[in-house]
PDB file of N, CA and C in Angstrom:
ATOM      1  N   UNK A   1      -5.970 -20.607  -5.908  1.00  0.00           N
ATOM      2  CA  UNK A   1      -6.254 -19.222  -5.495  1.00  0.00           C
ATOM      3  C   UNK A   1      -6.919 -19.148  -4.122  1.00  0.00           C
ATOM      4  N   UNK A   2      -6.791 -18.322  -3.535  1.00  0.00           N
ATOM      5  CA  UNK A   2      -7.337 -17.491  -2.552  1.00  0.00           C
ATOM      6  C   UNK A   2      -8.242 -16.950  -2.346  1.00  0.00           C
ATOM      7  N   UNK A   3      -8.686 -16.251  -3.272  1.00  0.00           N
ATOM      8  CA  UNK A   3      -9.974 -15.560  -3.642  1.00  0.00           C
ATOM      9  C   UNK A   3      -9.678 -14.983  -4.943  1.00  0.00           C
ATOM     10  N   UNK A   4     -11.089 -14.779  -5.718  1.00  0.00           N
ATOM     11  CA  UNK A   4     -10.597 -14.126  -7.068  1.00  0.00           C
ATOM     12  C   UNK A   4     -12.538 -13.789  -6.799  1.00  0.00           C
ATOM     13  N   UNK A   5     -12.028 -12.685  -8.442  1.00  0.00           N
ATOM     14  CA  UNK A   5     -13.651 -12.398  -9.048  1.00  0.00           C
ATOM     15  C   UNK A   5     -13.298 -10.589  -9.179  1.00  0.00           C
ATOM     16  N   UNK A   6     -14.185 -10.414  -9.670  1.00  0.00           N
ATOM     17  CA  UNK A   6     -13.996  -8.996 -10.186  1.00  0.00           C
ATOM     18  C   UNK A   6     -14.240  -7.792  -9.245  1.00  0.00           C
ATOM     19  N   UNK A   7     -14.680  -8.196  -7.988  1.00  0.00           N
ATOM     20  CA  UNK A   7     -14.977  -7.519  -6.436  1.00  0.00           C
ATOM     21  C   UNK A   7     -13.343  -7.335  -6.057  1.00  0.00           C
ATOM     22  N   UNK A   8     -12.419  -7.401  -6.483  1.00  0.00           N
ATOM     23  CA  UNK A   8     -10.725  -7.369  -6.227  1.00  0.00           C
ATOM     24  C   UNK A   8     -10.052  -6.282  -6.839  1.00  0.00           C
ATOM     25  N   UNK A   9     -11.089  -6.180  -8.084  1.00  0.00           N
ATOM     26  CA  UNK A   9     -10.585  -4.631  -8.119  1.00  0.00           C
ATOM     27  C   UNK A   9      -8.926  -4.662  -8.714  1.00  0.00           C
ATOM     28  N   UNK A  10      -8.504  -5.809  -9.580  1.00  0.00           N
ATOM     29  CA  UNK A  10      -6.601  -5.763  -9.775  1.00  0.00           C
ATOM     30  C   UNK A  10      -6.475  -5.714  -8.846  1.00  0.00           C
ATOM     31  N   UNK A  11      -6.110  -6.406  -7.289  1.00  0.00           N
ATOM     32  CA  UNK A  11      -5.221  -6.423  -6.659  1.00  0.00           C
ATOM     33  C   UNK A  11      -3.900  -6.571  -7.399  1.00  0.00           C
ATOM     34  N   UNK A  12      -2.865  -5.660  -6.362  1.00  0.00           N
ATOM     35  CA  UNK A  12      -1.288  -5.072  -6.778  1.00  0.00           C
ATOM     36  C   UNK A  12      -0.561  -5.368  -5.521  1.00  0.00           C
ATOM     37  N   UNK A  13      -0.787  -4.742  -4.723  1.00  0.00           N
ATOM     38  CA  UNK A  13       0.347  -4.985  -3.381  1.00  0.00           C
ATOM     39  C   UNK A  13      -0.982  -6.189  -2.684  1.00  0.00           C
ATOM     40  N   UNK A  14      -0.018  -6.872  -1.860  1.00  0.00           N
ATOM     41  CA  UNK A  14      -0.399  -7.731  -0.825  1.00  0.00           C
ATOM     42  C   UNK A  14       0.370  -8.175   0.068  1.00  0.00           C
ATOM     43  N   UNK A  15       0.314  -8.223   1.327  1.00  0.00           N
ATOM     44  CA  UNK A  15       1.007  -8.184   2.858  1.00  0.00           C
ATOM     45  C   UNK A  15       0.019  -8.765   3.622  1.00  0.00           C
ATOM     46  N   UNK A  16       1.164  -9.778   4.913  1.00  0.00           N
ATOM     47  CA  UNK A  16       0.483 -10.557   5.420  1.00  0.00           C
ATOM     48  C   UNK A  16       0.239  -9.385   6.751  1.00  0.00           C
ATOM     49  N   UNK A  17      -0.791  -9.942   7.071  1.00  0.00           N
ATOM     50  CA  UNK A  17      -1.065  -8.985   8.320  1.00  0.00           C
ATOM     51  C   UNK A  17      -0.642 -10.194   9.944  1.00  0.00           C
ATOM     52  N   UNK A  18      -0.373  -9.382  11.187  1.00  0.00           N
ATOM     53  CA  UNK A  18      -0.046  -9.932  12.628  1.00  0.00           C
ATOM     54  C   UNK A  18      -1.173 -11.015  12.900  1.00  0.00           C
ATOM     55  N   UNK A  19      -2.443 -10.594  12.126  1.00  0.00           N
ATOM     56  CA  UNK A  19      -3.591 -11.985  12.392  1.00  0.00           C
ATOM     57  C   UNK A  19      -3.627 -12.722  11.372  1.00  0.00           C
ATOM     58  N   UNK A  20      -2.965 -12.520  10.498  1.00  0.00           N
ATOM     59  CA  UNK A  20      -3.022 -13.755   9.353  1.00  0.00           C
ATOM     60  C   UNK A  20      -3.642 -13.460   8.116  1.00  0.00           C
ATOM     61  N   UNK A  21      -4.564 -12.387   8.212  1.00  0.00           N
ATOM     62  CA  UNK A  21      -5.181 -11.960   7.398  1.00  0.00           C
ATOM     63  C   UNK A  21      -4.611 -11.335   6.034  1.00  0.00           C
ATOM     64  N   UNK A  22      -4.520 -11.315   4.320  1.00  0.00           N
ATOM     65  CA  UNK A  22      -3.995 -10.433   4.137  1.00  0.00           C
ATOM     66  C   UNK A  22      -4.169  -8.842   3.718  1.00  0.00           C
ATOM     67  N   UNK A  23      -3.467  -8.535   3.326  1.00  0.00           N
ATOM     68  CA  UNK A  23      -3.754  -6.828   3.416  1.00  0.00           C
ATOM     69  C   UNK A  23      -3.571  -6.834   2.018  1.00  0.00           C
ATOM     70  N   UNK A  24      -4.524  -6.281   1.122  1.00  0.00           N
ATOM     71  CA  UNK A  24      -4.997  -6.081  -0.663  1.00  0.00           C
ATOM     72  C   UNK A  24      -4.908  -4.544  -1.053  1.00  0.00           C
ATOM     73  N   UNK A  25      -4.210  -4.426  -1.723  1.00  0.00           N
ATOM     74  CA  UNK A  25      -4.307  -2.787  -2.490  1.00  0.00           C
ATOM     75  C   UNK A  25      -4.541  -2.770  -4.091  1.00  0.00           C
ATOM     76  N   UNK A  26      -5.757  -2.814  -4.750  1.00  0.00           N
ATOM     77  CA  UNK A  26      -5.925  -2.793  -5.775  1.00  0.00           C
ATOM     78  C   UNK A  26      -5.153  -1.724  -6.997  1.00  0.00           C
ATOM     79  N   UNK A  27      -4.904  -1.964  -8.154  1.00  0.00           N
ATOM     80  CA  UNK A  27      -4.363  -0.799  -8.943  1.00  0.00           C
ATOM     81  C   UNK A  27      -5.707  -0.414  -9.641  1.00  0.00           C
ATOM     82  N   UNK A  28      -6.931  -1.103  -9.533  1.00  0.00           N
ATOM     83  CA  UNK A  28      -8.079  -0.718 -10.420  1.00  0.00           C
ATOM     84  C   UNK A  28      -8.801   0.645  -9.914  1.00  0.00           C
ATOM     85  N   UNK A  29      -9.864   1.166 -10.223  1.00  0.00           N
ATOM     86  CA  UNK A  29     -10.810   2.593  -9.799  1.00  0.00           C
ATOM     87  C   UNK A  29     -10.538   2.653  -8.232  1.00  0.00           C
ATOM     88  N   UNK A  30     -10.735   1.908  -7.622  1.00  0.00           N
ATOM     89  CA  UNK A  30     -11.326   2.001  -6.184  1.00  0.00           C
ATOM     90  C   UNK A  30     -10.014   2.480  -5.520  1.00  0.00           C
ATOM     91  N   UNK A  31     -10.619   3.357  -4.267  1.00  0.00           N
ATOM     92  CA  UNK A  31      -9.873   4.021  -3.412  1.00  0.00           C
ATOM     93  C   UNK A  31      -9.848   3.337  -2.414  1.00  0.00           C
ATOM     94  N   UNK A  32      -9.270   1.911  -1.956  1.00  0.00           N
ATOM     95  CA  UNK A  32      -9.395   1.552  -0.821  1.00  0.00           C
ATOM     96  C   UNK A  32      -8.577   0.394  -0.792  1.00  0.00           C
ATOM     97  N   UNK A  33      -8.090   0.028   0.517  1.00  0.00           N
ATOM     98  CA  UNK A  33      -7.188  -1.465   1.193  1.00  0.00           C
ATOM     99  C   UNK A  33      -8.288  -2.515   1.537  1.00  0.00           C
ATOM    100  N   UNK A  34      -8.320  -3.470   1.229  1.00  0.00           N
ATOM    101  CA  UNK A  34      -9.472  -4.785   2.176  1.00  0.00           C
ATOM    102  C   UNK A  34      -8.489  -5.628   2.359  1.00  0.00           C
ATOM    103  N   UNK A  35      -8.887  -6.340   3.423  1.00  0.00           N
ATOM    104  CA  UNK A  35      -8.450  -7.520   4.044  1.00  0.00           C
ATOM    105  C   UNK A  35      -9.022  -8.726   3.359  1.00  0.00           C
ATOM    106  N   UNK A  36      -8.240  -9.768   3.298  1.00  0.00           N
ATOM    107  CA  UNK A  36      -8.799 -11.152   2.734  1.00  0.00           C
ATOM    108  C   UNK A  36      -8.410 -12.018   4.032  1.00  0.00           C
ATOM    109  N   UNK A  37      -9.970 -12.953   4.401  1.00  0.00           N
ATOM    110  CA  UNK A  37      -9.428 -13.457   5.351  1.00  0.00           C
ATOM    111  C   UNK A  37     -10.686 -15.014   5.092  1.00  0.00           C
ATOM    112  N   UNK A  38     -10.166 -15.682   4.953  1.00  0.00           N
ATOM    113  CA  UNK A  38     -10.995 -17.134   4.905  1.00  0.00           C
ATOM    114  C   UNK A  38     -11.643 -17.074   3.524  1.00  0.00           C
ATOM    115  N   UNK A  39     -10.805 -16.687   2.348  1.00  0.00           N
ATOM    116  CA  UNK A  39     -11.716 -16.814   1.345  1.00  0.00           C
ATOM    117  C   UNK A  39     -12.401 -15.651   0.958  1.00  0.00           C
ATOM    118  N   UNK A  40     -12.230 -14.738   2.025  1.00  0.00           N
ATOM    119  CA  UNK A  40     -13.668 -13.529   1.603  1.00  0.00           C
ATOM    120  C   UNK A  40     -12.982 -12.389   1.864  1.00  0.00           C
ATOM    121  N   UNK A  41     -13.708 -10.806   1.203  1.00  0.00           N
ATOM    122  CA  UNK A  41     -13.089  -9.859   1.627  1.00  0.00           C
ATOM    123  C   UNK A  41     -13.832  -9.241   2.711  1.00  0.00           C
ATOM    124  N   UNK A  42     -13.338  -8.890   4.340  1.00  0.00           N
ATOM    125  CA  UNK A  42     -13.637  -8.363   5.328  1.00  0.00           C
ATOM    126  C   UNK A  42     -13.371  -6.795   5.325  1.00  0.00           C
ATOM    127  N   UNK A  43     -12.793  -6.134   5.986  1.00  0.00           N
ATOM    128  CA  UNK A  43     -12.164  -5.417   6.705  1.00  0.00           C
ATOM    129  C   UNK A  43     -12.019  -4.278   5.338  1.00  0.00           C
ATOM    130  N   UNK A  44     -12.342  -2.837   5.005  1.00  0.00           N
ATOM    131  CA  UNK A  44     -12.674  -2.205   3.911  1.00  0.00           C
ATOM    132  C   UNK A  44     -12.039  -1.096   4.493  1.00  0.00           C
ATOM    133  N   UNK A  45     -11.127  -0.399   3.913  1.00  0.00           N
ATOM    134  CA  UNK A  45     -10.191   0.906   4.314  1.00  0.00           C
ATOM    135  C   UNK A  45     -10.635   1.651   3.275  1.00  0.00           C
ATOM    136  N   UNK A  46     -11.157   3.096   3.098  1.00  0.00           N
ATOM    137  CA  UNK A  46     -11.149   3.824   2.121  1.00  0.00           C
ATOM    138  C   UNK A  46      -9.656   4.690   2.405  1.00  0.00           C
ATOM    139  N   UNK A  47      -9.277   5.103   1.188  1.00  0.00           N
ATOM    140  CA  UNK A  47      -8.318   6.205   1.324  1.00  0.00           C
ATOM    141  C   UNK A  47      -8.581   7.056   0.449  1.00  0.00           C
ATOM    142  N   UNK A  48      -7.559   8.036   0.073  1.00  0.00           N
ATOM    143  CA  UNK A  48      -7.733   9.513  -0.538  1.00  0.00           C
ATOM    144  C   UNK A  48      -7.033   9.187  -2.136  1.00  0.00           C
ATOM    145  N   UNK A  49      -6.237   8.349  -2.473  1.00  0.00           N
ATOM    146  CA  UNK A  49      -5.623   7.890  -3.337  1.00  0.00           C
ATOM    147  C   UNK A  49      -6.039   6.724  -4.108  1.00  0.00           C
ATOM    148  N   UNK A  50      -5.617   6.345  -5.648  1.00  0.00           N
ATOM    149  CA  UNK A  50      -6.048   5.059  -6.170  1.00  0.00           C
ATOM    150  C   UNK A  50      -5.207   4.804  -6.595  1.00  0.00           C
ATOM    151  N   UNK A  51      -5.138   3.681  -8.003  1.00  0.00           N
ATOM    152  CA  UNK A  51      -4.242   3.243  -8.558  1.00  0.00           C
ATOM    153  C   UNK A  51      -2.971   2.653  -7.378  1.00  0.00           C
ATOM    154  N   UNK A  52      -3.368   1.605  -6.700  1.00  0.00           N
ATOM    155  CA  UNK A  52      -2.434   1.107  -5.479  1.00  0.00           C
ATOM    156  C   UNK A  52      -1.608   0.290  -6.286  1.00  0.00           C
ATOM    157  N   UNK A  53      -0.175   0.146  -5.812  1.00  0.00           N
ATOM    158  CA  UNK A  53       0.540  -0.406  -5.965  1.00  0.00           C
ATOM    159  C   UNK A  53       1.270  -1.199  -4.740  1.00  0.00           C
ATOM    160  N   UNK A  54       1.820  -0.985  -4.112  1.00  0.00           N
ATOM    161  CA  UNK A  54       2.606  -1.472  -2.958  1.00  0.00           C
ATOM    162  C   UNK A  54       2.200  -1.256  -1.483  1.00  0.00           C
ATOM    163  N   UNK A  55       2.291  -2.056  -0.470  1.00  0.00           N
ATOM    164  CA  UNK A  55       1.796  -2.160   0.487  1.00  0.00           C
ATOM    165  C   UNK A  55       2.794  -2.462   1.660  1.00  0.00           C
ATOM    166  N   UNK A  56       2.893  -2.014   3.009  1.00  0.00           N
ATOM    167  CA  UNK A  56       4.181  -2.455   3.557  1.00  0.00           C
ATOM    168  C   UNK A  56       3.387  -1.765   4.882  1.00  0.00           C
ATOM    169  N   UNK A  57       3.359  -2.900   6.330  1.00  0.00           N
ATOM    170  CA  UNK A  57       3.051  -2.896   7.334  1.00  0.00           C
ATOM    171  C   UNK A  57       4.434  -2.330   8.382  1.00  0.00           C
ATOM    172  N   UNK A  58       4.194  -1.187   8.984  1.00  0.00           N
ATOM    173  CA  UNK A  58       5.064  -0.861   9.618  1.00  0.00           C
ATOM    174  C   UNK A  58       5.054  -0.891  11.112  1.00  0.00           C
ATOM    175  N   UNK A  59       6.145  -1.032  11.976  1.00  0.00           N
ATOM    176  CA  UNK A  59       5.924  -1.925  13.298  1.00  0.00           C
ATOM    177  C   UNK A  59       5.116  -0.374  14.092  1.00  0.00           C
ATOM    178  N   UNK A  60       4.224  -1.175  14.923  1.00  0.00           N
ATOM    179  CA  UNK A  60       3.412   0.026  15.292  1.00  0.00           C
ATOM    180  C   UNK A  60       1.852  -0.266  14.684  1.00  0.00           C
ATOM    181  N   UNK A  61       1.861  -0.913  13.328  1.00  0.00           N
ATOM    182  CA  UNK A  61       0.552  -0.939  12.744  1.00  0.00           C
ATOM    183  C   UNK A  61       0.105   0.179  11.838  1.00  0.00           C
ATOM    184  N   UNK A  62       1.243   0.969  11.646  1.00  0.00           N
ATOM    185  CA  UNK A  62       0.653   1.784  10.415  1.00  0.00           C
ATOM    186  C   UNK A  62       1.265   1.239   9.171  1.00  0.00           C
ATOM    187  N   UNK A  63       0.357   1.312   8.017  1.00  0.00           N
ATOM    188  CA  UNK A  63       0.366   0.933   6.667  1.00  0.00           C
ATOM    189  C   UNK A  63       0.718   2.126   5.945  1.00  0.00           C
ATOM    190  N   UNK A  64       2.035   1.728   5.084  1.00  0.00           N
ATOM    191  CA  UNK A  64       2.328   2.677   3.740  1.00  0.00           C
ATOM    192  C   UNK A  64       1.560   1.985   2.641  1.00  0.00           C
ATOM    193  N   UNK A  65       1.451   2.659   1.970  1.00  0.00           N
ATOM    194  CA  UNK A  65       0.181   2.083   0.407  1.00  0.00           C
ATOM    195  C   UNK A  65       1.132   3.405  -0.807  1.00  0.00           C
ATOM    196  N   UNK A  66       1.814   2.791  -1.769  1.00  0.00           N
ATOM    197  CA  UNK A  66       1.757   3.865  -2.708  1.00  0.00           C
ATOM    198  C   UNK A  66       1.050   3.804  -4.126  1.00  0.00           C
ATOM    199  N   UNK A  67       0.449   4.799  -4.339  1.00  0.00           N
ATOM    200  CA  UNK A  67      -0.750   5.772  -5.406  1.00  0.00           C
ATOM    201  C   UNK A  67       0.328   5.784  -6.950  1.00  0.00           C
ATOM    202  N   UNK A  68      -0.248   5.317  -7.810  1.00  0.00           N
ATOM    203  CA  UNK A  68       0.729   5.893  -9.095  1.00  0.00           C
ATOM    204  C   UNK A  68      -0.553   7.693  -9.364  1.00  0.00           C
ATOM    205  N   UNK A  69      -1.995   6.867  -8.947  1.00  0.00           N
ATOM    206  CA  UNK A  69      -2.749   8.587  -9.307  1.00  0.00           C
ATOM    207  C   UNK A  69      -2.404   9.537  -8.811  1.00  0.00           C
ATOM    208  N   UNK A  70      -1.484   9.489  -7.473  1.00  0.00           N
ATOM    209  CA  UNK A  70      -1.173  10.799  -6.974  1.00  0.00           C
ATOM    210  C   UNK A  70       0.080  10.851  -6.831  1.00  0.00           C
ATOM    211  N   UNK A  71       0.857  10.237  -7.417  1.00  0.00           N
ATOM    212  CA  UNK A  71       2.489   9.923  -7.659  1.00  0.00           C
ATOM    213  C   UNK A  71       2.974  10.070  -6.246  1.00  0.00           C
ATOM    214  N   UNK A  72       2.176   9.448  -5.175  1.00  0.00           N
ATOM    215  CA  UNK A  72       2.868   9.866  -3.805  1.00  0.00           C
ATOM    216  C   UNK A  72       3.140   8.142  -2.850  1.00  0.00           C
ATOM    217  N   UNK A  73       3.188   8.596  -1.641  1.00  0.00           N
ATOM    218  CA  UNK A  73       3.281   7.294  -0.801  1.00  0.00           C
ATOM    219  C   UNK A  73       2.502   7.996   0.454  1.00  0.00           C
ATOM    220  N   UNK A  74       1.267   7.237   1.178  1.00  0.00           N
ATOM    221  CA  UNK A  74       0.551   7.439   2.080  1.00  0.00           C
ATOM    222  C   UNK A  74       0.693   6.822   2.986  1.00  0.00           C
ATOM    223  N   UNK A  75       0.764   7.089   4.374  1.00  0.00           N
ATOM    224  CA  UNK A  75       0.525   6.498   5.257  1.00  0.00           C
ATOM    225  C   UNK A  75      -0.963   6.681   5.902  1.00  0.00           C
ATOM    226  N   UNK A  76      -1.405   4.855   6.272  1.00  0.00           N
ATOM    227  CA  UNK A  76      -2.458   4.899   7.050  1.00  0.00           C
ATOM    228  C   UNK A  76      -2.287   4.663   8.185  1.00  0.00           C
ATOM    229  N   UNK A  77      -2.933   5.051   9.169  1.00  0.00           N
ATOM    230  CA  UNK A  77      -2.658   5.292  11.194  1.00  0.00           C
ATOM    231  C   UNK A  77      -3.897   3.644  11.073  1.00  0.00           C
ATOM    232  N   UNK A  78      -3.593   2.956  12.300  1.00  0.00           N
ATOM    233  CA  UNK A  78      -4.496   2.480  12.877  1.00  0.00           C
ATOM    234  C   UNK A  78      -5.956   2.554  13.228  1.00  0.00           C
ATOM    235  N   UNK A  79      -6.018   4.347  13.237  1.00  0.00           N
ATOM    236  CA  UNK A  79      -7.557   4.834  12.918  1.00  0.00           C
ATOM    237  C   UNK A  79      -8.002   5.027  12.148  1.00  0.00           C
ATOM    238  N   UNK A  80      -7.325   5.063  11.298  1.00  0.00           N
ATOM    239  CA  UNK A  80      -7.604   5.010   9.258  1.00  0.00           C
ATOM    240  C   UNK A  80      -7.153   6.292   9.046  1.00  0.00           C
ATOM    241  N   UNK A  81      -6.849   7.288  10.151  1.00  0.00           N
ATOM    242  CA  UNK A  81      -6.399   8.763   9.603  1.00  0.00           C
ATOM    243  C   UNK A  81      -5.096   8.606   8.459  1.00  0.00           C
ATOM    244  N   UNK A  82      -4.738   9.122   7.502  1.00  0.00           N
ATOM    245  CA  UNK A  82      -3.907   9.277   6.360  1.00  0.00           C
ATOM    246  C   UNK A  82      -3.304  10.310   6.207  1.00  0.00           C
ATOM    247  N   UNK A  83      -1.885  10.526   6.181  1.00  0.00           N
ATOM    248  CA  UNK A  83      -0.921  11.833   5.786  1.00  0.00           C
ATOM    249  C   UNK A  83       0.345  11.276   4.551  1.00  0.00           C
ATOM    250  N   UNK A  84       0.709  12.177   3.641  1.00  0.00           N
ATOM    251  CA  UNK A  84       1.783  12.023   2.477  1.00  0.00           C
ATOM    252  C   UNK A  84       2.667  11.625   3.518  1.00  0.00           C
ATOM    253  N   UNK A  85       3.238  11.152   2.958  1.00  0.00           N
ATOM    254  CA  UNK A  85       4.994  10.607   3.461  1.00  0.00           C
ATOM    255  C   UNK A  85       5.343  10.496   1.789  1.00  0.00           C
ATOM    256  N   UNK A  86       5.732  11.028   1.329  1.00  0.00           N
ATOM    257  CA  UNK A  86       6.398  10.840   0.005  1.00  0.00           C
ATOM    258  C   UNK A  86       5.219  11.283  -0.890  1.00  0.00           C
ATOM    259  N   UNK A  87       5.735  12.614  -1.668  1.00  0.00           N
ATOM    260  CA  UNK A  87       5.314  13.173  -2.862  1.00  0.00           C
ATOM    261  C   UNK A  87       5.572  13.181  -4.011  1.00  0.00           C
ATOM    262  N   UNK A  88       5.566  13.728  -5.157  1.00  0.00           N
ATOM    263  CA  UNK A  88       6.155  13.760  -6.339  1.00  0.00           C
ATOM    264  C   UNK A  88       6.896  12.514  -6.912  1.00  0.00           C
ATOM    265  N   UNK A  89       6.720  11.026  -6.532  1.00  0.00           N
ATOM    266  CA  UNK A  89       7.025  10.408  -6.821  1.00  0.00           C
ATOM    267  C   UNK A  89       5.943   9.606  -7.890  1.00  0.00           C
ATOM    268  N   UNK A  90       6.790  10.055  -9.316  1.00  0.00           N
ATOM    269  CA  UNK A  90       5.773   9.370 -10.868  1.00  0.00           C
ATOM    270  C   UNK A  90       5.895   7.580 -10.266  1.00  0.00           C
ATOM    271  N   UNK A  91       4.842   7.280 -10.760  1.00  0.00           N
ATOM    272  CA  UNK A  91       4.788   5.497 -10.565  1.00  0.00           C
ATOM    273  C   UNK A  91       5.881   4.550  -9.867  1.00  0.00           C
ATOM    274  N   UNK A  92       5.134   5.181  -8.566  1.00  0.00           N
ATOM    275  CA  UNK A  92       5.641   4.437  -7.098  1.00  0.00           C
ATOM    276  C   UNK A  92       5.385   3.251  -7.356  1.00  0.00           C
ATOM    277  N   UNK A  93       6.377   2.193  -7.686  1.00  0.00           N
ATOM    278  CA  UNK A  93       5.735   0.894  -8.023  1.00  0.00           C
ATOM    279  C   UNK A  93       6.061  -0.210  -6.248  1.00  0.00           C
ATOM    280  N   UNK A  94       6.069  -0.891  -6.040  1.00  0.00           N
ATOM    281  CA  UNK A  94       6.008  -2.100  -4.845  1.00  0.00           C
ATOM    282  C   UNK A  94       7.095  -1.694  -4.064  1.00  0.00           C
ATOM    283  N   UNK A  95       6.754  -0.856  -2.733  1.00  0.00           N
ATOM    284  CA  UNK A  95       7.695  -0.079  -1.958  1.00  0.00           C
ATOM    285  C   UNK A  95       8.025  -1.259  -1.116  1.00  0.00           C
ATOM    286  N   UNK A  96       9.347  -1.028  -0.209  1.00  0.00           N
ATOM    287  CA  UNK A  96       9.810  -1.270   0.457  1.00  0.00           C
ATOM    288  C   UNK A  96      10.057  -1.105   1.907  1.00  0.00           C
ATOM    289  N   UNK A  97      10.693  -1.427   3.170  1.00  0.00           N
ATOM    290  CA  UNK A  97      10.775  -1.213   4.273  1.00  0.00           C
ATOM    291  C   UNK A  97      12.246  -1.290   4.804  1.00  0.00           C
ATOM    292  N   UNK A  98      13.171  -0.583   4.813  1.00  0.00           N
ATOM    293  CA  UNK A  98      14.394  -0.680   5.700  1.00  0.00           C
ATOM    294  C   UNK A  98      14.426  -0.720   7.056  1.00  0.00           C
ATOM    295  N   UNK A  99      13.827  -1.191   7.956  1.00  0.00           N
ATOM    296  CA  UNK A  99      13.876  -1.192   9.413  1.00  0.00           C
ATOM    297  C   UNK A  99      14.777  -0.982  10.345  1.00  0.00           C
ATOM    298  N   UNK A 100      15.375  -1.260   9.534  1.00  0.00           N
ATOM    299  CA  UNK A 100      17.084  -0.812  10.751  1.00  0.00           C
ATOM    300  C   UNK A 100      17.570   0.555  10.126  1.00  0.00           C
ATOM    301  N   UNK A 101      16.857   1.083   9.403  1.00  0.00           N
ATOM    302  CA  UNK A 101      17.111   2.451   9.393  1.00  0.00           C
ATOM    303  C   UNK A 101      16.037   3.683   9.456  1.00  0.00           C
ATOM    304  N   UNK A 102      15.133   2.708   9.152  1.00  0.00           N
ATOM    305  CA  UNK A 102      13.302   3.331   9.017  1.00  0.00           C
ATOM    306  C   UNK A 102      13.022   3.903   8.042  1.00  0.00           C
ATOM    307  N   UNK A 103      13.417   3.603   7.074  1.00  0.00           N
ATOM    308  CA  UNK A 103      13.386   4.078   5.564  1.00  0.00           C
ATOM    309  C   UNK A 103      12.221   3.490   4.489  1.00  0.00           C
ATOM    310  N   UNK A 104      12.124   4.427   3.527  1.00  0.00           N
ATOM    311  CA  UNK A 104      11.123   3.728   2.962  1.00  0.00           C
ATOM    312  C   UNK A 104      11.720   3.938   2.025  1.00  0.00           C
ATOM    313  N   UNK A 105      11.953   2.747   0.789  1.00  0.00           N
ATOM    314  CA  UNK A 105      12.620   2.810  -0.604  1.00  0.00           C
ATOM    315  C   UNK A 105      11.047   2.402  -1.808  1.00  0.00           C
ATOM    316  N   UNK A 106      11.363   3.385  -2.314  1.00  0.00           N
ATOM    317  CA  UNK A 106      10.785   3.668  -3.237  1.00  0.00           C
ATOM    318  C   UNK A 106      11.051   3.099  -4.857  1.00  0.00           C
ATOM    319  N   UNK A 107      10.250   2.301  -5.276  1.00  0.00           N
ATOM    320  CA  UNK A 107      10.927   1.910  -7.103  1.00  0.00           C
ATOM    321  C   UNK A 107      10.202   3.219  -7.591  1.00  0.00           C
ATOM    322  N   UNK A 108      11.056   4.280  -8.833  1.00  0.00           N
ATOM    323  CA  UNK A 108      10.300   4.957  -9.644  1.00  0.00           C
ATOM    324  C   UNK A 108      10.333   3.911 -10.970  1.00  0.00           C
ATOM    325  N   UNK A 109       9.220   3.156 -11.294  1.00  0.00           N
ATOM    326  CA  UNK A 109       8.956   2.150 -12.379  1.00  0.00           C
ATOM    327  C   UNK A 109       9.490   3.032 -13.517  1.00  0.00           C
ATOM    328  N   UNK A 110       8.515   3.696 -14.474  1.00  0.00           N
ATOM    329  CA  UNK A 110       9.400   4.614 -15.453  1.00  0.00           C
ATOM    330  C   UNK A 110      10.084   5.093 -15.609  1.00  0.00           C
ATOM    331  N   UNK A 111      11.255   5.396 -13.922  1.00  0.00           N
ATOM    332  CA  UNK A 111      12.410   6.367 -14.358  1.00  0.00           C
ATOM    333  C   UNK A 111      13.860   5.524 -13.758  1.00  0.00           C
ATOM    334  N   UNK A 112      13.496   3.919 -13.999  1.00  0.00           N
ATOM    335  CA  UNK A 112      14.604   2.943 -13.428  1.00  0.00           C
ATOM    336  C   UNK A 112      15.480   3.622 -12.343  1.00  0.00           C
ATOM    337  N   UNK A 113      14.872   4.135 -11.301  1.00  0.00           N
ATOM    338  CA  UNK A 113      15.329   4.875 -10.394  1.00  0.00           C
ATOM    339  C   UNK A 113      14.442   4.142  -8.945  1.00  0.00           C
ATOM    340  N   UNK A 114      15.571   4.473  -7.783  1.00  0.00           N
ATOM    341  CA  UNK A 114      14.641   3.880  -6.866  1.00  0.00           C
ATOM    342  C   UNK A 114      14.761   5.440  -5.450  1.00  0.00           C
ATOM    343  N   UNK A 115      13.875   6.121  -4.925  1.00  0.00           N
ATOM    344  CA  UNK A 115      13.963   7.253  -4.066  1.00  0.00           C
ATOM    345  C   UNK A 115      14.491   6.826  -2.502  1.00  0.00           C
ATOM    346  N   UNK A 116      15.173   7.077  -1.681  1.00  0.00           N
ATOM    347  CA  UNK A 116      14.992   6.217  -0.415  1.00  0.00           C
ATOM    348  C   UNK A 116      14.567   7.200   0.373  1.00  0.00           C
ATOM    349  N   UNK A 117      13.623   7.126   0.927  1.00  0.00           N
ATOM    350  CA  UNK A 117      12.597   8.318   2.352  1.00  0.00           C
ATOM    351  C   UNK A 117      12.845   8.647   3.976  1.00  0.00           C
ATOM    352  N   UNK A 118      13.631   8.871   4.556  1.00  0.00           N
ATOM    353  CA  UNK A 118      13.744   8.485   5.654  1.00  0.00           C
ATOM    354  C   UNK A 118      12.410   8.736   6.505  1.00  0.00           C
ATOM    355  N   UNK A 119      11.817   7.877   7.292  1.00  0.00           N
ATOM    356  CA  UNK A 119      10.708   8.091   7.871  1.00  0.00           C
ATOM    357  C   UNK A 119      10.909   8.705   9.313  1.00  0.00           C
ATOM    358  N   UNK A 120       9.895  10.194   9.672  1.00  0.00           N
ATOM    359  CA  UNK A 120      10.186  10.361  10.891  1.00  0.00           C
ATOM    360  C   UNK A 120       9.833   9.689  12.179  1.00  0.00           C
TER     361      UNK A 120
END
């Protein structure tokens, strides 16, 4: 392991970050992304959403994170500012990235369905 202990909160999504570091989205209480970097957790993002599932670094440096608590998909900015990119989606489970089209594909876990988003 990497790191473990009950400060992790269920980590669910995980992505490597441009410094090596990785990028953690817990599915437990907590509203927030941390970085794991040498063993330890650094770098602490709060957001507006919990229950994280999926995580996906987009070129530019903004982070999608999707919420099963708010059945949506968030984007975080580089300044930590946050806007929906995908709503009404029941248990957004481990999203995806289409790059050559800029899409974001979506698993709906309970409804064996997958949404595809085009990102603006």
């Amino acid at each position: 392991p990497v790191i473990g202990g009950p400060e992790l909160d269920h980590p669910n999504g995980v992505t490597v970050l441009s410094s090596g570091a990785l990028l953690v989205v817990p599915f437990g209480g907590s509203k927030a992304m941390y970085q794991v970097s040498d063993g330890a957790i650094g770098v602490t993002q709060p957001l507006p959403v919990g229950q994280l599932d999926g995580v996906v670094v987009l070129p530019g440096g903004d982070v999608l994170v999707s919420s099963w608590q708010s059945s949506s998909v968030v984007r975080v900015a580089p300044d930590g500012s946050t806007d929906t990119v995908a709503s009404d989606a029941p248990a957004p489970a481990d999203i995806g990235y289409d790059a050559s089209r800029n899409r974001l594909l979506i698993p709906l876990f309970n409804d064996d369905a997958v949404r595809i988003v085009p990102l603006g």
